[in-house]
Protein backbone atom coordinates (compact mmCIF):
# COMPACT_ATOMS: atom_id res chain seq x y z
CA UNK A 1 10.98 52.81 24.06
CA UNK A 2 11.00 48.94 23.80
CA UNK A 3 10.79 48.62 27.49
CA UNK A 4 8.02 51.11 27.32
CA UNK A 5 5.76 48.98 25.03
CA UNK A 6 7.20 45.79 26.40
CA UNK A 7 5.01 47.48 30.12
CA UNK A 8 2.14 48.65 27.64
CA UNK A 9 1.55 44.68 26.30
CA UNK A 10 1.81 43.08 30.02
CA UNK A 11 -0.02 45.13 31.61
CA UNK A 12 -3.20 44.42 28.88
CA UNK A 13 -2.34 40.70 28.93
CA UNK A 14 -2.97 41.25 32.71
CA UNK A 15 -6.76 43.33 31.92
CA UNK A 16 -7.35 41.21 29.90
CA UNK A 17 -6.55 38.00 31.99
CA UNK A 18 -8.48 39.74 34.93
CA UNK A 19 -11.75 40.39 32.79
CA UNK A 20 -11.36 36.41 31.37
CA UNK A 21 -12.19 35.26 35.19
CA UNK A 22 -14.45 37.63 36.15
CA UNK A 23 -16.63 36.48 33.21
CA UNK A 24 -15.54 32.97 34.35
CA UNK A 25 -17.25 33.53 37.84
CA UNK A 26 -20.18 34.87 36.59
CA UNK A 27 -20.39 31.65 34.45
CA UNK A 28 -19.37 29.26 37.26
CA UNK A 29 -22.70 28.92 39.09
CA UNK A 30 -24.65 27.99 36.21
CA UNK A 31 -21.84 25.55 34.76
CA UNK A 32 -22.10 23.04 38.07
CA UNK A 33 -26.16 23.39 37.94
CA UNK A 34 -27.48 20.65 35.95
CA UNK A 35 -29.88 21.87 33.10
CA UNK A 36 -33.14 20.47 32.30
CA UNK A 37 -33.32 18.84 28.76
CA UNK A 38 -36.78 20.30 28.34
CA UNK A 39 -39.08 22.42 30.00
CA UNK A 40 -42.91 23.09 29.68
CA UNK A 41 -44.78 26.12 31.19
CA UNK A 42 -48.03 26.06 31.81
CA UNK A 43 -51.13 28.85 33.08
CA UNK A 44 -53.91 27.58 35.00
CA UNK A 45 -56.69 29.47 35.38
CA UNK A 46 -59.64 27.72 37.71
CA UNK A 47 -61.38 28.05 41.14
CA UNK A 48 -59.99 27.73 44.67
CA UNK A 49 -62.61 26.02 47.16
CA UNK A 50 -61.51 26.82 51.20
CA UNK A 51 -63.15 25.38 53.98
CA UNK A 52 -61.92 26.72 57.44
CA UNK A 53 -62.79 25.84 60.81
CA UNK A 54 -63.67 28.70 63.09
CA UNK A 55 -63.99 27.15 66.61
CA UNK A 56 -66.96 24.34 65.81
CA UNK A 57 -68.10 26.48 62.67
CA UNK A 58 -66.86 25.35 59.03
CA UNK A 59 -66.71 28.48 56.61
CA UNK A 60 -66.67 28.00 53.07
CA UNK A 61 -65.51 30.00 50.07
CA UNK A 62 -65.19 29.93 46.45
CA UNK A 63 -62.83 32.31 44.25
CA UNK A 64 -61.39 32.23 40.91
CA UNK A 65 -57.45 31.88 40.74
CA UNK A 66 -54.44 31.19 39.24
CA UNK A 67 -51.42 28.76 39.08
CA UNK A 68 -48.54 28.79 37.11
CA UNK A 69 -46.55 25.55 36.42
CA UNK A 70 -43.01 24.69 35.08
CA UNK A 71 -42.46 21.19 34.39
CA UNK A 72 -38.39 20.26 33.83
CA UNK A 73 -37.38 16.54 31.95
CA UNK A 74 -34.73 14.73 32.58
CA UNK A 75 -34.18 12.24 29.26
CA UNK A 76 -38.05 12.42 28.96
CA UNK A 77 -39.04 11.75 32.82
CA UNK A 78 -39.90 14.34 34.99
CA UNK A 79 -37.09 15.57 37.79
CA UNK A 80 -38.83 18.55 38.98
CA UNK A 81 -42.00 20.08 39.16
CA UNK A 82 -42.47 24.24 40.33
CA UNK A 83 -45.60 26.03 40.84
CA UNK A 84 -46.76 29.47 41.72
CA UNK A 85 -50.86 29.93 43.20
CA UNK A 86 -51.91 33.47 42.31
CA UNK A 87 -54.76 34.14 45.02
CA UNK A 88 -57.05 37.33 44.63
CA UNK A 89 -54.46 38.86 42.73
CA UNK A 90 -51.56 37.94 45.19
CA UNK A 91 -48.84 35.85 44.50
CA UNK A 92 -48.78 33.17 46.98
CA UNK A 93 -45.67 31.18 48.44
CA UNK A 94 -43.90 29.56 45.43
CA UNK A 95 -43.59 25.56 44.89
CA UNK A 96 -40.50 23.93 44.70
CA UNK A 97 -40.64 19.69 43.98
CA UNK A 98 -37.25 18.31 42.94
CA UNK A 99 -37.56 14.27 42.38
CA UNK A 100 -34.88 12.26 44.20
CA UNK A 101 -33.22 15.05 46.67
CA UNK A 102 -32.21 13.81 49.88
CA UNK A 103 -34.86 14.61 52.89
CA UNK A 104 -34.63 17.77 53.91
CA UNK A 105 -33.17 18.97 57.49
CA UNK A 106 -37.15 19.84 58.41
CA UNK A 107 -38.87 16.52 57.79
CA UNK A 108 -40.27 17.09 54.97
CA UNK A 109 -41.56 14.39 52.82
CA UNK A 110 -42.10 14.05 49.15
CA UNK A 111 -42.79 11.79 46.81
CA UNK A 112 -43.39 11.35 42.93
CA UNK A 113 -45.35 9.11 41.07
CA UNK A 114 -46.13 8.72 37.34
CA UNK A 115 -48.05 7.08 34.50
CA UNK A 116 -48.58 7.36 31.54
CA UNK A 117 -51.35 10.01 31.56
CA UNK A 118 -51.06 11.59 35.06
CA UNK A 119 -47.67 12.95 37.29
CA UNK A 120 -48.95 12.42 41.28
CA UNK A 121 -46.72 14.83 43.63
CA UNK A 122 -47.66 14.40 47.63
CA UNK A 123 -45.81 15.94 50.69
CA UNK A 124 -46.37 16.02 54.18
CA UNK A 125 -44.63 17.40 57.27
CA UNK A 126 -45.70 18.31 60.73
CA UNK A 127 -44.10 19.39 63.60
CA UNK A 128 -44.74 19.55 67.48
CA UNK A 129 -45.19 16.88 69.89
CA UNK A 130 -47.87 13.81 69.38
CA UNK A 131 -50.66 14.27 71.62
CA UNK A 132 -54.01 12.44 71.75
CA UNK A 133 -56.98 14.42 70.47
CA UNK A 134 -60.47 14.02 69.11
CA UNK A 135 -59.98 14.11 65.83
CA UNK A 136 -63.71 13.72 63.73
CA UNK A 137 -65.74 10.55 65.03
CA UNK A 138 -62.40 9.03 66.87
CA UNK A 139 -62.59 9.94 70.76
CA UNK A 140 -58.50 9.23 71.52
CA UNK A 141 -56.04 9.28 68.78
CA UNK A 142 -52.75 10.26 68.99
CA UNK A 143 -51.54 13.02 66.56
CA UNK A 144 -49.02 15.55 66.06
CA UNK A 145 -49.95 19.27 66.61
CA UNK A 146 -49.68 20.50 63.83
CA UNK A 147 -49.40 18.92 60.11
CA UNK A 148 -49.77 20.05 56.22
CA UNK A 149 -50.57 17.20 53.55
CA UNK A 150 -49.87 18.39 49.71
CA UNK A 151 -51.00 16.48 46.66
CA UNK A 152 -50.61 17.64 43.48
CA UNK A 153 -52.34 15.54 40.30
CA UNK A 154 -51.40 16.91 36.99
CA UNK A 155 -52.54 15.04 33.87
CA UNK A 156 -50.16 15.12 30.64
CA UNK A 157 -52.22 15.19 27.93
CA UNK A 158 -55.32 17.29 28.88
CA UNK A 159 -53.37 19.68 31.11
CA UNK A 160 -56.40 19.27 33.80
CA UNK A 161 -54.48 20.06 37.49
CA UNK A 162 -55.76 19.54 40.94
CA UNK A 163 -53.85 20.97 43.74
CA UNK A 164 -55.06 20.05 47.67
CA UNK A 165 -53.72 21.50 50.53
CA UNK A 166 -54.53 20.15 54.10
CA UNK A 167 -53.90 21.87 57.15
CA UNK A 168 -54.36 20.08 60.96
CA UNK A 169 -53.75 22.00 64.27
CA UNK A 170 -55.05 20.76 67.71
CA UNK A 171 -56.53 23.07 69.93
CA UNK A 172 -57.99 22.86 73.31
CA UNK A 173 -61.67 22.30 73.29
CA UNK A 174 -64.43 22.68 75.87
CA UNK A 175 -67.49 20.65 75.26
CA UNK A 176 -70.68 21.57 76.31
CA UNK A 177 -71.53 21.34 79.64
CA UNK A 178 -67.94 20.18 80.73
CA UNK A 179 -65.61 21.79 83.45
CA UNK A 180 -62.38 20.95 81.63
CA UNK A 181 -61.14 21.15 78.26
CA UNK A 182 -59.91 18.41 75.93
CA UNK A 183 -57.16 18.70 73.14
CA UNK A 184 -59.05 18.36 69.78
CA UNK A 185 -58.17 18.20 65.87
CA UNK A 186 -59.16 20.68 63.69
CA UNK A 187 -58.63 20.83 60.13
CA UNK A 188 -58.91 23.80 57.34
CA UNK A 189 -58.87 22.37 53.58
CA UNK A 190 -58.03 24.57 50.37
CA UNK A 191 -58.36 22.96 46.49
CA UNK A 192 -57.21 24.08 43.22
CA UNK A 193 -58.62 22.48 40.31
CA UNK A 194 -58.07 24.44 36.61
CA UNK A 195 -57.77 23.20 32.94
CA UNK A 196 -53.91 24.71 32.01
CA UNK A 197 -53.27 25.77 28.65
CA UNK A 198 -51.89 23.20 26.41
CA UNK A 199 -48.91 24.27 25.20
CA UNK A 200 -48.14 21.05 23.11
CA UNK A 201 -50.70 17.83 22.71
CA UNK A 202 -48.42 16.03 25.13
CA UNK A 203 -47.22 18.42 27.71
CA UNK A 204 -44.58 16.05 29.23
C-alpha cells in the first residue's frame, strides 16, 4: 500500500514538473524580448496625395486614409516607431523602425532624429546595378535602377504626421524622333499627411 502511494506522489511530482516547463516555454520568448517602458498609440485619419508616372504622363490622385501609429520609449527616448497605412479600406504593408539595430542583410538604411517637438524617421534602399539615365533636367547621371526613399515627420505635441514615400525605376525611353532608346528615371510619389488623435498633451 505504501509503495502504492509512494508511485501515486512521484508520478504527480513528475505532471506537475512537466506542466512547470511547458508554462516556462511559453514564457521564454517574451522573457529575453526587451519591453518598452511606455507605449503610445495613435489613429491618423488624413488624405493620401499619389502622383504616378505613366510613360511621359503624371497622374494624380487624392483619397482619404488612414494610419495607425505605435510609438515605444526607452527611459523617455524613442527606440522604435511602427505604423500601419490603411488605403481605401485595405490594410497596407506594415512599418517596422527599430532605433539602433544593426543594418540589415538587404541594404537598408535608417535613421532617427529628434527634438524636442518633432521625431524625423528616413530610409532608403535600392537595388540593381548603377546605370546612367536622364533623370529630370540632368542629361547623364548615374543611378541605381531602382530605389525607395521613406521619411516619416511626426510632431509630439500636436500629433500632426507626414509620411512620404518615393519610388525611382529607370526605364528605357525613346524620344521623339530618335532611332534608339535611352535609359531614363522615372519617379512615382505618394504622401500622407493627418492630424492623429492626441492621446495625452505630450504624446512622447
Amino acid at each position: 500500500m505504501t509503495k502504492i502511494k509512494n508511485r501515486r506522489m512521484i508520478a504527480r511530482q513528475v505532471t506537475l514538473a512537466r506542466r512547470a516547463l511547458w508554462l516556462l516555454s511559453l514564457l521564454l520568448p517574451f522573457s529575453v524580448m526587451p519591453a518598452a517602458a511606455n507605449s503610445v498609440s495613435m489613429v491618423c485619419n488624413g488624405l493620401f496625395d499619389v502622383e504616378r508616372m505613366r510613360g511621359e504622363i503624371t497622374e494624380t490622385e487624392t483619397f482619404d486614409g488612414s494610419v495607425y501609429v505605435t510609438v515605444d520609449l526607452d527611459g523617455g527616448d524613442v527606440s522604435r516607431v511602427r505604423m500601419v497605412p490603411i488605403e481605401r479600406n485595405r490594410r497596407m504593408e506594415s512599418l517596422d523602425f527599430i532605433k539602433n539595430m544593426p543594418p540589415p542583410a538587404n541594404g537598408d538604411m535608417i535613421d532617427f532624429t529628434t527634438s524636442e517637438d518633432d521625431l524625423w524617421i528616413s530610409k532608403m534602399s535600392q537595388s540593381g546595378p548603377m546605370v546612367f539615365a536622364v533623370n529630370g533636367d540632368d542629361p547623364y547621371v548615374e543611378t541605381p535602377t531602382n530605389a525607395h526613399e521613406m521619411n516619416i515627420r511626426l510632431n509630439r505635441i500636436s500629433g500632426h504626421v507626414q509620411v512620404d514615400w518615393h519610388w525611382h525605376e529607370v526605364r528605357d525611353y525613346l524620344p521623339l524622333g530618335a532611332i534608339r532608346s535611352i535609359k531614363k528615371r522615372y519617379s512615382d510619389h505618394k504622401l500622407f499627411t493627418a492630424d492623429c488623435d492626441v492621446m495625452r498633451q505630450r504624446l512622447f
